[in-house]
PDB file of N, CA and C in Angstrom:
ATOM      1  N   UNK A   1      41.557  -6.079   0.910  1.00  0.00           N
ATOM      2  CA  UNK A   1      40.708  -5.767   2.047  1.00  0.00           C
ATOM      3  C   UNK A   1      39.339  -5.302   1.595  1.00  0.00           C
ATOM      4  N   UNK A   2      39.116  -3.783   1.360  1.00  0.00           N
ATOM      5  CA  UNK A   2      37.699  -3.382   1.191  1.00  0.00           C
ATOM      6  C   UNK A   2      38.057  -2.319   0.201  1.00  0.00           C
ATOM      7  N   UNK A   3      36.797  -1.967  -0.736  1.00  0.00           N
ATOM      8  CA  UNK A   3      37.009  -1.265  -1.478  1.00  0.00           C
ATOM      9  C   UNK A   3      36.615   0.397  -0.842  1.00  0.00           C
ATOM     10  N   UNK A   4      37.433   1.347  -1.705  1.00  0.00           N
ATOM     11  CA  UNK A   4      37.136   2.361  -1.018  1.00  0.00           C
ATOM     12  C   UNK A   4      35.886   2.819  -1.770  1.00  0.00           C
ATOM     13  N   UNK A   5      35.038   2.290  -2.261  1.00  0.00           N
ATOM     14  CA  UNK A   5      33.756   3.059  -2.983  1.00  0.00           C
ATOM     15  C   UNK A   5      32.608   2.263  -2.852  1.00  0.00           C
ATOM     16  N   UNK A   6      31.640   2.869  -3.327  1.00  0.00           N
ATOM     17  CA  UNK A   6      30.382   1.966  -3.079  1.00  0.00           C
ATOM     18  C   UNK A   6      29.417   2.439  -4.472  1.00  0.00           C
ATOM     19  N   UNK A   7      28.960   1.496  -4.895  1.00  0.00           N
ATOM     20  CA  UNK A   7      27.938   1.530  -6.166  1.00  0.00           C
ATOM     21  C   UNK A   7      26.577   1.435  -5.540  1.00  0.00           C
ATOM     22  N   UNK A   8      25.355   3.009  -5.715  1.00  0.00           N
ATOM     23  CA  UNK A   8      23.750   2.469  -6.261  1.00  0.00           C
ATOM     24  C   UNK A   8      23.459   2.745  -7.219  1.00  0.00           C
ATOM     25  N   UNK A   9      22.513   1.752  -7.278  1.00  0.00           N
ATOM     26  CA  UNK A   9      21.997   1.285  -8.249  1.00  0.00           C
ATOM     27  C   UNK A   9      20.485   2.224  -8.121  1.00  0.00           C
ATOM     28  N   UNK A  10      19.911   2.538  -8.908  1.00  0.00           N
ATOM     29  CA  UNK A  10      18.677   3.537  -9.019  1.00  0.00           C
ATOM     30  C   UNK A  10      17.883   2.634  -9.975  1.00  0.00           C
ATOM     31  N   UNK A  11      16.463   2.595  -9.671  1.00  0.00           N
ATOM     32  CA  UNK A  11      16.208   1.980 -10.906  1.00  0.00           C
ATOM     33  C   UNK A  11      14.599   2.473 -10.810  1.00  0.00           C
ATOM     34  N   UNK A  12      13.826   3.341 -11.584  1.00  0.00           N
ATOM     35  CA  UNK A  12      13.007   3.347 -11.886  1.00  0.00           C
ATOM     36  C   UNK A  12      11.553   2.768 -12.165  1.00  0.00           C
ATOM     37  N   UNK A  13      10.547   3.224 -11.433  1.00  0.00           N
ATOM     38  CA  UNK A  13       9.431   2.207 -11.768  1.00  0.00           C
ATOM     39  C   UNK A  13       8.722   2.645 -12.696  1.00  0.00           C
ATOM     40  N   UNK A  14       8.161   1.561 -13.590  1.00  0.00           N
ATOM     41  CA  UNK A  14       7.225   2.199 -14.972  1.00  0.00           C
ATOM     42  C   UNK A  14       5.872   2.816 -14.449  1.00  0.00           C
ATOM     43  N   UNK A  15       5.609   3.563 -15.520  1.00  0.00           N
ATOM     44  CA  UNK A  15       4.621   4.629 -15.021  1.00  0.00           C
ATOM     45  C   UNK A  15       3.093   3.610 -14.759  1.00  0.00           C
ATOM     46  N   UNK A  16       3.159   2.400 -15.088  1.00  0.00           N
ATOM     47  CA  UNK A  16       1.492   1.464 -14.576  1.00  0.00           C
ATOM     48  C   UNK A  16       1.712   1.278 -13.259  1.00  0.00           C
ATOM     49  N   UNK A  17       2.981   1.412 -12.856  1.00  0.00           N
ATOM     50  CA  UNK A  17       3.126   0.693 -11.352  1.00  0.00           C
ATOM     51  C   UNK A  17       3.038   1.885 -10.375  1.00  0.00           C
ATOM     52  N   UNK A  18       3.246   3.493 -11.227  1.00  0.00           N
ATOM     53  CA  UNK A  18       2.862   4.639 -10.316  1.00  0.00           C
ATOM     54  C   UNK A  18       1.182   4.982 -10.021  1.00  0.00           C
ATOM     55  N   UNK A  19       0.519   4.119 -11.725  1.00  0.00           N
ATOM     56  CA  UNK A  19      -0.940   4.553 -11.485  1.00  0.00           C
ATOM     57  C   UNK A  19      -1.384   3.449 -10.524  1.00  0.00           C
ATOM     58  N   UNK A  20      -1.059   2.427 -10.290  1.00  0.00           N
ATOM     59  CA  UNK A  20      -1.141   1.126  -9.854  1.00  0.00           C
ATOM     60  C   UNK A  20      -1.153   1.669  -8.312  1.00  0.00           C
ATOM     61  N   UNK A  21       0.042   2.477  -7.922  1.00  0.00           N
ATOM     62  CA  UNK A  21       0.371   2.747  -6.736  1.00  0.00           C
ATOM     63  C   UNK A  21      -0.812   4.097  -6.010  1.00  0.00           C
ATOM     64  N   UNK A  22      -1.426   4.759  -6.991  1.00  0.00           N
ATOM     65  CA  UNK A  22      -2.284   5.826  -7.127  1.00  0.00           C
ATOM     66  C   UNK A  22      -3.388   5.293  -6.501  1.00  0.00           C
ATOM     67  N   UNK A  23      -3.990   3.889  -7.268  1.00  0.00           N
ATOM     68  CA  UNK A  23      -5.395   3.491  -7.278  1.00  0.00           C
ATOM     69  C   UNK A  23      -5.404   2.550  -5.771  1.00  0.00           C
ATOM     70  N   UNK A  24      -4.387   1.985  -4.923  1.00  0.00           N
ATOM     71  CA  UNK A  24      -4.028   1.767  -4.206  1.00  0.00           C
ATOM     72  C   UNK A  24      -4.272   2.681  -2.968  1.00  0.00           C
ATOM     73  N   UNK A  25      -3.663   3.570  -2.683  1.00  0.00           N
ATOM     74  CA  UNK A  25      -3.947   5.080  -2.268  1.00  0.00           C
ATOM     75  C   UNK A  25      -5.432   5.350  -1.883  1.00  0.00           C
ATOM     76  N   UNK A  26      -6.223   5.731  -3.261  1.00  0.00           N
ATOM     77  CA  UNK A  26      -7.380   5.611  -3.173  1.00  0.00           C
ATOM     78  C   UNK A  26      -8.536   4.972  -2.620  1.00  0.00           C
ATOM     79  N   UNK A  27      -8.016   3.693  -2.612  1.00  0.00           N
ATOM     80  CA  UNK A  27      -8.977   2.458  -2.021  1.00  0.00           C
ATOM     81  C   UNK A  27      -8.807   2.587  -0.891  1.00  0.00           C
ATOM     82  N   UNK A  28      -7.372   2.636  -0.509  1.00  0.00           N
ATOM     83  CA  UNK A  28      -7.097   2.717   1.300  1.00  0.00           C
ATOM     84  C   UNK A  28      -8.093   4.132   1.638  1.00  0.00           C
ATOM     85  N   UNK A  29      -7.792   5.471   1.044  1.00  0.00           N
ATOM     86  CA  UNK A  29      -8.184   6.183   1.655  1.00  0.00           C
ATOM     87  C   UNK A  29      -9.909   6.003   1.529  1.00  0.00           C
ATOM     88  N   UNK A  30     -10.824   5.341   0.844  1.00  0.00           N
ATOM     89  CA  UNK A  30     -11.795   5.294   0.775  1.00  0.00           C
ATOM     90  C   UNK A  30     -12.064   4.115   1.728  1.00  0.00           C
ATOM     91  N   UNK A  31     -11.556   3.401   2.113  1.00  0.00           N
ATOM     92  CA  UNK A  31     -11.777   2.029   2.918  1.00  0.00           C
ATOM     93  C   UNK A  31     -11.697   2.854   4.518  1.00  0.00           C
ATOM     94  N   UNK A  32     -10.521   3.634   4.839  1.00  0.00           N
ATOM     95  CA  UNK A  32     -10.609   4.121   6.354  1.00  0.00           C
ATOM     96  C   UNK A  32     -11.637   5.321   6.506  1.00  0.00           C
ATOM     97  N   UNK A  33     -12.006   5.661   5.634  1.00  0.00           N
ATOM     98  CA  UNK A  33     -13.238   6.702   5.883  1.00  0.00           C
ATOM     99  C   UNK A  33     -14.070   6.096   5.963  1.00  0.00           C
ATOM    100  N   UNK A  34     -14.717   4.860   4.701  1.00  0.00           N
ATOM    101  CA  UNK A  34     -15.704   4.141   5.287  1.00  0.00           C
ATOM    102  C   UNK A  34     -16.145   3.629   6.943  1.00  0.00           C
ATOM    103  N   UNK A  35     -14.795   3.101   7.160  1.00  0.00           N
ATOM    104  CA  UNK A  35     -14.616   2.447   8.472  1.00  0.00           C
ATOM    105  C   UNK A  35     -14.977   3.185   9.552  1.00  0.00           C
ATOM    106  N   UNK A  36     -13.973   4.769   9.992  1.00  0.00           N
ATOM    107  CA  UNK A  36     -14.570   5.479  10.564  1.00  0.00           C
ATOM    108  C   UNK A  36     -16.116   6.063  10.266  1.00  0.00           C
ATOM    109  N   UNK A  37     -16.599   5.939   9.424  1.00  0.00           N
ATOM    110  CA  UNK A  37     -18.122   6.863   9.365  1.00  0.00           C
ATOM    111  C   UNK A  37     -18.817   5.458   9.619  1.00  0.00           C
ATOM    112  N   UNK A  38     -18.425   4.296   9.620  1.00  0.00           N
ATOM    113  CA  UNK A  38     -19.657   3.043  10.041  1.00  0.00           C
ATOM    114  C   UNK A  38     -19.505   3.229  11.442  1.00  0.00           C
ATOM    115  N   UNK A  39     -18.406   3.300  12.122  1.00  0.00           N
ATOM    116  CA  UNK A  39     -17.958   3.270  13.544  1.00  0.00           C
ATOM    117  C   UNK A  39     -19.278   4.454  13.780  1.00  0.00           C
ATOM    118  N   UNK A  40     -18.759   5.835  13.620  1.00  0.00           N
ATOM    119  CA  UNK A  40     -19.328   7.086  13.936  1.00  0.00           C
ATOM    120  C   UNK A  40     -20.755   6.708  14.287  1.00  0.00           C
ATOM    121  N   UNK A  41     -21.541   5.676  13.502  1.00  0.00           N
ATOM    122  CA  UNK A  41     -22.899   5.652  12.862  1.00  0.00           C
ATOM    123  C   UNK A  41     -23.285   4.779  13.536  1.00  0.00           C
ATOM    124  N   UNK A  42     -22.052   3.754  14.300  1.00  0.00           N
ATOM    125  CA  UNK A  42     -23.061   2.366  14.994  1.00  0.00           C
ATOM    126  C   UNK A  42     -23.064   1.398  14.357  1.00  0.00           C
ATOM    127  N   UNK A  43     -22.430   1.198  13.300  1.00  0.00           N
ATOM    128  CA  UNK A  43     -22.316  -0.313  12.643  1.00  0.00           C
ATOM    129  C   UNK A  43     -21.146  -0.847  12.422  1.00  0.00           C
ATOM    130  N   UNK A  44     -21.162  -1.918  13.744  1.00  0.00           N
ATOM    131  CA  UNK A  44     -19.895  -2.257  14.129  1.00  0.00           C
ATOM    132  C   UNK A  44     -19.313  -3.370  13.018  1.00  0.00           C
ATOM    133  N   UNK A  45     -20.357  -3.950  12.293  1.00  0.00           N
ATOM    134  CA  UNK A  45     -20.070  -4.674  11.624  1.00  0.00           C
ATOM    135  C   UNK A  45     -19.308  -4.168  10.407  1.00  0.00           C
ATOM    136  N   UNK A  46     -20.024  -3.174  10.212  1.00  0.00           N
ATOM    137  CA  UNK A  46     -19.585  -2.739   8.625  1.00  0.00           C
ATOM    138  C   UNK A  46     -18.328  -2.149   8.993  1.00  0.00           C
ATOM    139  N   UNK A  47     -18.056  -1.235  10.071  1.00  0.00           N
ATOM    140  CA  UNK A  47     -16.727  -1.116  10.440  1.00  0.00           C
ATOM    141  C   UNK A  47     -15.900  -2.139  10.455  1.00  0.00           C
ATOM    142  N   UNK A  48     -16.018  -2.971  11.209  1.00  0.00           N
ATOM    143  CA  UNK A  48     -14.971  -4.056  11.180  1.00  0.00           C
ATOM    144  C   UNK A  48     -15.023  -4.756   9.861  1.00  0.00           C
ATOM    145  N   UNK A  49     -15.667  -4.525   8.975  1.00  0.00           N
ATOM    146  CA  UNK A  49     -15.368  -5.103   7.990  1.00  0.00           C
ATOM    147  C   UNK A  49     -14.500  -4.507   6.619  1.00  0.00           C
ATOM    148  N   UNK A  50     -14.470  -3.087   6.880  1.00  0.00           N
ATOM    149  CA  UNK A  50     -13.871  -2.625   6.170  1.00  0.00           C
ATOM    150  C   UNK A  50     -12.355  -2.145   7.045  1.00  0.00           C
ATOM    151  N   UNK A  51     -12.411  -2.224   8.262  1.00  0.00           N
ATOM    152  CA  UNK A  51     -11.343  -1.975   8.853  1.00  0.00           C
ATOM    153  C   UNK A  51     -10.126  -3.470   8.261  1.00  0.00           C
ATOM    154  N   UNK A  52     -10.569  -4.820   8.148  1.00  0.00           N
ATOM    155  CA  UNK A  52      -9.936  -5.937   7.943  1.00  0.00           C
ATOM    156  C   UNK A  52      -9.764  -5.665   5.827  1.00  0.00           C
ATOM    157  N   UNK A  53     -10.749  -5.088   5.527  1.00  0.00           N
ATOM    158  CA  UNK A  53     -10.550  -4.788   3.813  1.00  0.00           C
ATOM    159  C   UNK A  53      -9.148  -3.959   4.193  1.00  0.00           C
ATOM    160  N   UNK A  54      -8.969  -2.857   4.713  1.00  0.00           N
ATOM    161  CA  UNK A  54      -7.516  -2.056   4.810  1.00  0.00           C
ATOM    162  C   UNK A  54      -6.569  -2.229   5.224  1.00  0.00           C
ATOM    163  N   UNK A  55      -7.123  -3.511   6.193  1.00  0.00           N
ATOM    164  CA  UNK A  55      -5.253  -4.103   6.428  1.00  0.00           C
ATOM    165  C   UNK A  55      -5.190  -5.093   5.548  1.00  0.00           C
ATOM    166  N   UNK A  56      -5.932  -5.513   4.518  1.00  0.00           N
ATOM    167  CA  UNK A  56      -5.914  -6.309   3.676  1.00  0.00           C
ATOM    168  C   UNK A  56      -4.793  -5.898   2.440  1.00  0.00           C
ATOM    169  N   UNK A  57      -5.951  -4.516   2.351  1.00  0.00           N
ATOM    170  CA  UNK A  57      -4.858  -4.011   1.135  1.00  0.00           C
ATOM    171  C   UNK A  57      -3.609  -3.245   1.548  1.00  0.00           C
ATOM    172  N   UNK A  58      -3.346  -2.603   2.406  1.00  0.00           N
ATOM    173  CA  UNK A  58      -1.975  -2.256   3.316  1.00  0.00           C
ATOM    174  C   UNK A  58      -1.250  -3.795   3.349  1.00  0.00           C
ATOM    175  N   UNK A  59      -1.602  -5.077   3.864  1.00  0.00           N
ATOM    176  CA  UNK A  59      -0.214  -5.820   3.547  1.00  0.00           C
ATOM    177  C   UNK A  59      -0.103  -6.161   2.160  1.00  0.00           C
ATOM    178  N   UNK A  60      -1.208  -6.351   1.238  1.00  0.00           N
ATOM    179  CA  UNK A  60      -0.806  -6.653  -0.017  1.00  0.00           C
ATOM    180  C   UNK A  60      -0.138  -5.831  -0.772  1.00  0.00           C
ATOM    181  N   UNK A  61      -0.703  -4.265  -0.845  1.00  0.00           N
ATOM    182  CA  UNK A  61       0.168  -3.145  -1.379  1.00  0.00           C
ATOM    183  C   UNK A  61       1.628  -3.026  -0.898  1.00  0.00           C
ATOM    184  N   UNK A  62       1.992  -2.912   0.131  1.00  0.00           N
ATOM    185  CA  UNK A  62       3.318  -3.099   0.735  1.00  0.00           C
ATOM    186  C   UNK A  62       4.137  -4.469   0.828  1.00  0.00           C
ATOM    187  N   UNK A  63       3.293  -5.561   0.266  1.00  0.00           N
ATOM    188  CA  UNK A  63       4.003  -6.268   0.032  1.00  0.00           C
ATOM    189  C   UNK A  63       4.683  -6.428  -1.923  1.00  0.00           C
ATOM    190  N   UNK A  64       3.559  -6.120  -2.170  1.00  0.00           N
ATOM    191  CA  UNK A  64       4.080  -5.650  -3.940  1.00  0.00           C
ATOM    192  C   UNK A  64       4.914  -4.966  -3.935  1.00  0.00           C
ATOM    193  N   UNK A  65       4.440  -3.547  -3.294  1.00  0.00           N
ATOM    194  CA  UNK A  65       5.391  -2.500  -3.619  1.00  0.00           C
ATOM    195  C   UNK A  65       7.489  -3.196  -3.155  1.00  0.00           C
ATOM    196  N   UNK A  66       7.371  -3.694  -2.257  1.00  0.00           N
ATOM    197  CA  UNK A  66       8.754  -4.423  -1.717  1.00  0.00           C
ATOM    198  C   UNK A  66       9.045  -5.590  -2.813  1.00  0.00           C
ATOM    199  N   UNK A  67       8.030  -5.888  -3.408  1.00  0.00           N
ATOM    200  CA  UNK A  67       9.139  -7.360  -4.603  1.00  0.00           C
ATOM    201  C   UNK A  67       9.162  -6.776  -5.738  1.00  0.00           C
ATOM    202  N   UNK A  68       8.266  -5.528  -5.664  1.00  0.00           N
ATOM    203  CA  UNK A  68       8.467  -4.793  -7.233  1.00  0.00           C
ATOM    204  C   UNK A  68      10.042  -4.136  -7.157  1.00  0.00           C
ATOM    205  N   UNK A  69      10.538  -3.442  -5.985  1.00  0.00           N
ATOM    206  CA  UNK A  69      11.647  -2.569  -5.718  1.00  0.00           C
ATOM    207  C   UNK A  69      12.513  -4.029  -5.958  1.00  0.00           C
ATOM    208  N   UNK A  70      12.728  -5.011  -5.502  1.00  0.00           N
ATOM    209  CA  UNK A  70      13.420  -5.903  -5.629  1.00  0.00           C
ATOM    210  C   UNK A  70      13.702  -6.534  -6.910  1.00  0.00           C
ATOM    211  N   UNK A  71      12.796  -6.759  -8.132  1.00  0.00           N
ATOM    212  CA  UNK A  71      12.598  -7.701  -9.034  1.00  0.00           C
ATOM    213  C   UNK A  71      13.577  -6.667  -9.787  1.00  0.00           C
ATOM    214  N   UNK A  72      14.151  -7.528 -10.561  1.00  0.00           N
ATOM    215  CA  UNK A  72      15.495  -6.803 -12.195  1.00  0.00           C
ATOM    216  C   UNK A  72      16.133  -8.051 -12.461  1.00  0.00           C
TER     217      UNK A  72
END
């Protein structure tokens, strides 16, 4: 039938993929401040342009970060 136990598995990420994950961080948080202070200021352009840079790097970062947890 079924076993009575269950195995995880833990697996560690190397420390380039924590600075990796750091510098990531950074950009986002420097990209939505940009965005809001162009908004604040009246430049709708430069807002919207850095608003589309942060969902840029939000799906790419979250998409790494999900095939990195996956890959072994």
């Amino acid at each position: 039938m079924g076993r009575d136990y269950h195995t995880i598995r833990l697996r560690r990420r190397p420390w380039w993929a924590w600075l990796l994950a750091a510098l990531w961080l950074l950009l986002m948080v420097a990209g939505v401040q940009t965005a809001v202070a162009s908004g604040c200021e009246s430049e709708y352009r430069a807002a919207a342009v850095s608003w589309v840079l942060v969902a840029a790097l939000l799906l790419v970062g979250g998409v790494a970060w999900w095939q990195a947890g996956r890959a072994a």
